[in-house]
C-alpha atoms as a PDB file:
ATOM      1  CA  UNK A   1      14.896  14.149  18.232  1.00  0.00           C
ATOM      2  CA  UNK A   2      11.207  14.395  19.666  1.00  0.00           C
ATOM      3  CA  UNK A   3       9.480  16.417  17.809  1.00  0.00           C
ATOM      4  CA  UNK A   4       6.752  14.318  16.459  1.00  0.00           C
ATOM      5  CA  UNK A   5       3.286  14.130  17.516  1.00  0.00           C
ATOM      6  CA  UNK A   6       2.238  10.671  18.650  1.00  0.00           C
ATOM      7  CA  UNK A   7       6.153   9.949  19.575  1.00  0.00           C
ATOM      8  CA  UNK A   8       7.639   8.861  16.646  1.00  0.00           C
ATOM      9  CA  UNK A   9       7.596   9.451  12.940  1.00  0.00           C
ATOM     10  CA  UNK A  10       5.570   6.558  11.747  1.00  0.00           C
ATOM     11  CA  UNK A  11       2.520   7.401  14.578  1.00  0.00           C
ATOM     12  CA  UNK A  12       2.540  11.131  13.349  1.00  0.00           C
ATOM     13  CA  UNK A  13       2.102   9.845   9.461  1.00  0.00           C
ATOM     14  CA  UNK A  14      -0.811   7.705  10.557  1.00  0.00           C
ATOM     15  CA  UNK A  15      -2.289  10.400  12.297  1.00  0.00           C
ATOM     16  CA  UNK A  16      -1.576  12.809   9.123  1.00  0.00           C
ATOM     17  CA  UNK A  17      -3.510   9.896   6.931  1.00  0.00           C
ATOM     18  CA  UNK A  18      -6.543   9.675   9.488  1.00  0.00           C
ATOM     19  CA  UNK A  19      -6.834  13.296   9.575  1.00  0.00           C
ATOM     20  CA  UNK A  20      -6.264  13.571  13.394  1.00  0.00           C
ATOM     21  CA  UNK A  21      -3.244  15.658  12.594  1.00  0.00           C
ATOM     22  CA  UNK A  22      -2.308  18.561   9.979  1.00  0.00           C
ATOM     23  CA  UNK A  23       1.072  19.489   8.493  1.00  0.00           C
ATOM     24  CA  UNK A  24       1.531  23.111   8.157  1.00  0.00           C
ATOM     25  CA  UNK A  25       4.967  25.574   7.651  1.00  0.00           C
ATOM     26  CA  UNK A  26       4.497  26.300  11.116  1.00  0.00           C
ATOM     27  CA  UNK A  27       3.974  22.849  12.909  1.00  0.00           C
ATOM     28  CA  UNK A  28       7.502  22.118  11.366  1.00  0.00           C
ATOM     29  CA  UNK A  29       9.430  24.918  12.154  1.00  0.00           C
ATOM     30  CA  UNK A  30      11.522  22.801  15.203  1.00  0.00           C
ATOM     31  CA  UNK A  31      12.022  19.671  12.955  1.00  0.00           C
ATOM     32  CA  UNK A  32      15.609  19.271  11.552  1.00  0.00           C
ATOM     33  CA  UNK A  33      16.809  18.433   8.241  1.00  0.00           C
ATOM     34  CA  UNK A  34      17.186  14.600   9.219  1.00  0.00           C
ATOM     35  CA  UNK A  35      13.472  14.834  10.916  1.00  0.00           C
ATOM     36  CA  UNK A  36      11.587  16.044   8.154  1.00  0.00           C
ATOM     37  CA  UNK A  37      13.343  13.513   5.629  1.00  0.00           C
ATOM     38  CA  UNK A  38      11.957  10.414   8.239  1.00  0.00           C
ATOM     39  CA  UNK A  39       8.219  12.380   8.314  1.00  0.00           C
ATOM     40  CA  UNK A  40       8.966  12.144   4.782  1.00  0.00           C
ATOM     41  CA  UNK A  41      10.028   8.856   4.261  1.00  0.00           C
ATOM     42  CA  UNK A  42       7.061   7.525   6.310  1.00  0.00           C
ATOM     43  CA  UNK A  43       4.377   9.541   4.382  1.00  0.00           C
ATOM     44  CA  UNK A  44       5.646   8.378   1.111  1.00  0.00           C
ATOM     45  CA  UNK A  45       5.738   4.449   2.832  1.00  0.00           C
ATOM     46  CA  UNK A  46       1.463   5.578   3.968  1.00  0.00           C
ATOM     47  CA  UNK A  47       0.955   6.510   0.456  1.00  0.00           C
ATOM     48  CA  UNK A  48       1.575   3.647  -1.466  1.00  0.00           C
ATOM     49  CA  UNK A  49       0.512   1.832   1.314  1.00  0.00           C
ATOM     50  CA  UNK A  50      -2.837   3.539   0.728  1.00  0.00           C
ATOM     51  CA  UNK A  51      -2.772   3.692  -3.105  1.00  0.00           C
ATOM     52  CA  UNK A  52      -2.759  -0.201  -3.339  1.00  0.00           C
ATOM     53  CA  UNK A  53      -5.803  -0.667  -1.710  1.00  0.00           C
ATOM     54  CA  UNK A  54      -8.762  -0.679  -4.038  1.00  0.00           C
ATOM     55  CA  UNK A  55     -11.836  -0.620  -2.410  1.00  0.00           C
ATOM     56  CA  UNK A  56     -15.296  -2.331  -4.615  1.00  0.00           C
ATOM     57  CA  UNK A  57     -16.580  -0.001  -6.884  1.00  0.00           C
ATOM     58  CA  UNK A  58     -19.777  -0.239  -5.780  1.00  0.00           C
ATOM     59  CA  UNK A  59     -19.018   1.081  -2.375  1.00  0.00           C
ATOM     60  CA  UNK A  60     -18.812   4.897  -2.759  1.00  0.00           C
ATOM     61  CA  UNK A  61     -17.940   5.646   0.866  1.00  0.00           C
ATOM     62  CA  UNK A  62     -14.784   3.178   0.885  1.00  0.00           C
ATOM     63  CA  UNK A  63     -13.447   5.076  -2.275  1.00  0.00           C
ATOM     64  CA  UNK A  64     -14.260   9.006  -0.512  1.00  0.00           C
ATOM     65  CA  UNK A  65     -12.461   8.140   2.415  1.00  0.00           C
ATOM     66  CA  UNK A  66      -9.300   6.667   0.481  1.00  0.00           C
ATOM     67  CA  UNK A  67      -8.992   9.423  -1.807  1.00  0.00           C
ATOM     68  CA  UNK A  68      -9.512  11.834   1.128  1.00  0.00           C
ATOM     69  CA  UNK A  69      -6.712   9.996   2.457  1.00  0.00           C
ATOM     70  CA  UNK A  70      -4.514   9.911  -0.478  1.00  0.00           C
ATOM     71  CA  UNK A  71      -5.606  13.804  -0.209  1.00  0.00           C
ATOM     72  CA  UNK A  72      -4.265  14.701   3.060  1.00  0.00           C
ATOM     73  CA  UNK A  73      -0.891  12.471   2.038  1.00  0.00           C
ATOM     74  CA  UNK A  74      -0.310  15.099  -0.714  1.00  0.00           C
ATOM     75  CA  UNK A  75      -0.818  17.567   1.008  1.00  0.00           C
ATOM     76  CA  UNK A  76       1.556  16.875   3.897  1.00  0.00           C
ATOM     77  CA  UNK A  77       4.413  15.581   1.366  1.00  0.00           C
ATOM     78  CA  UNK A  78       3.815  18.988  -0.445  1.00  0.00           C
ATOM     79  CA  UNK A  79       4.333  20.628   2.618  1.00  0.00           C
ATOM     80  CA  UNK A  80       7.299  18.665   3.817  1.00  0.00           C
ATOM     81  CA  UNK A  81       8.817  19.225   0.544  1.00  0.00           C
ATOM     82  CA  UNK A  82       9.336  22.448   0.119  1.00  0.00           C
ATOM     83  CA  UNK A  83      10.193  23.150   3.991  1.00  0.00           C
ATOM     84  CA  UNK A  84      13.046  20.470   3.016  1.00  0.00           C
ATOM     85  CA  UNK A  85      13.778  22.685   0.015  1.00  0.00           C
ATOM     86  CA  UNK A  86      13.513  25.648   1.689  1.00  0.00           C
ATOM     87  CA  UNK A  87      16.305  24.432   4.354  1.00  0.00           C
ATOM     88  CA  UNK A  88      18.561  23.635   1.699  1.00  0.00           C
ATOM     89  CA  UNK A  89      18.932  27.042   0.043  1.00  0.00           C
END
């Protein structure tokens, strides 16, 4: 284990949602199968972490930078997805 930016799982999914951090094929090449499904299960916690918070409607920048987040959530969980996928076949 120690593979994760930040130190742990939950730090690198909070720097995936802040954008300080990108997920890519590559970045996870040294996680294991048991890695990637914590990155995994911590992205998916962010998300609907994320999703329940409704910003005013009136204020436009509150609702760009949750759906930017919500955004770069999808993106990762896409990512970690199919490198789980990919282990298993």
């Amino acid at each position: 284990m120690g593979n994760f930016v930040g130190g742990s799982a939950p730090a690198m999914a909070t720097q995936v949602v802040e954008g300080y951090f990108l997920i890519n094929k590559n970045t996870l090449k040294g996680f294991t199968p048991g890695e990637l499904g914590l990155i995994k299960t911590e992205l998916e916690k962010l998300q609907r972490e994320v999703r329940a918070q409704t910003p005013p409607q009136e204020d436009a920048l509150a609702q760009q930078a949750r759906n930017r987040k919500i955004s770069r959530l999808s993106a990762a969980l896409q990512v970690v997805s199919a490198q789980i996928m990919g282990r298993r076949y």
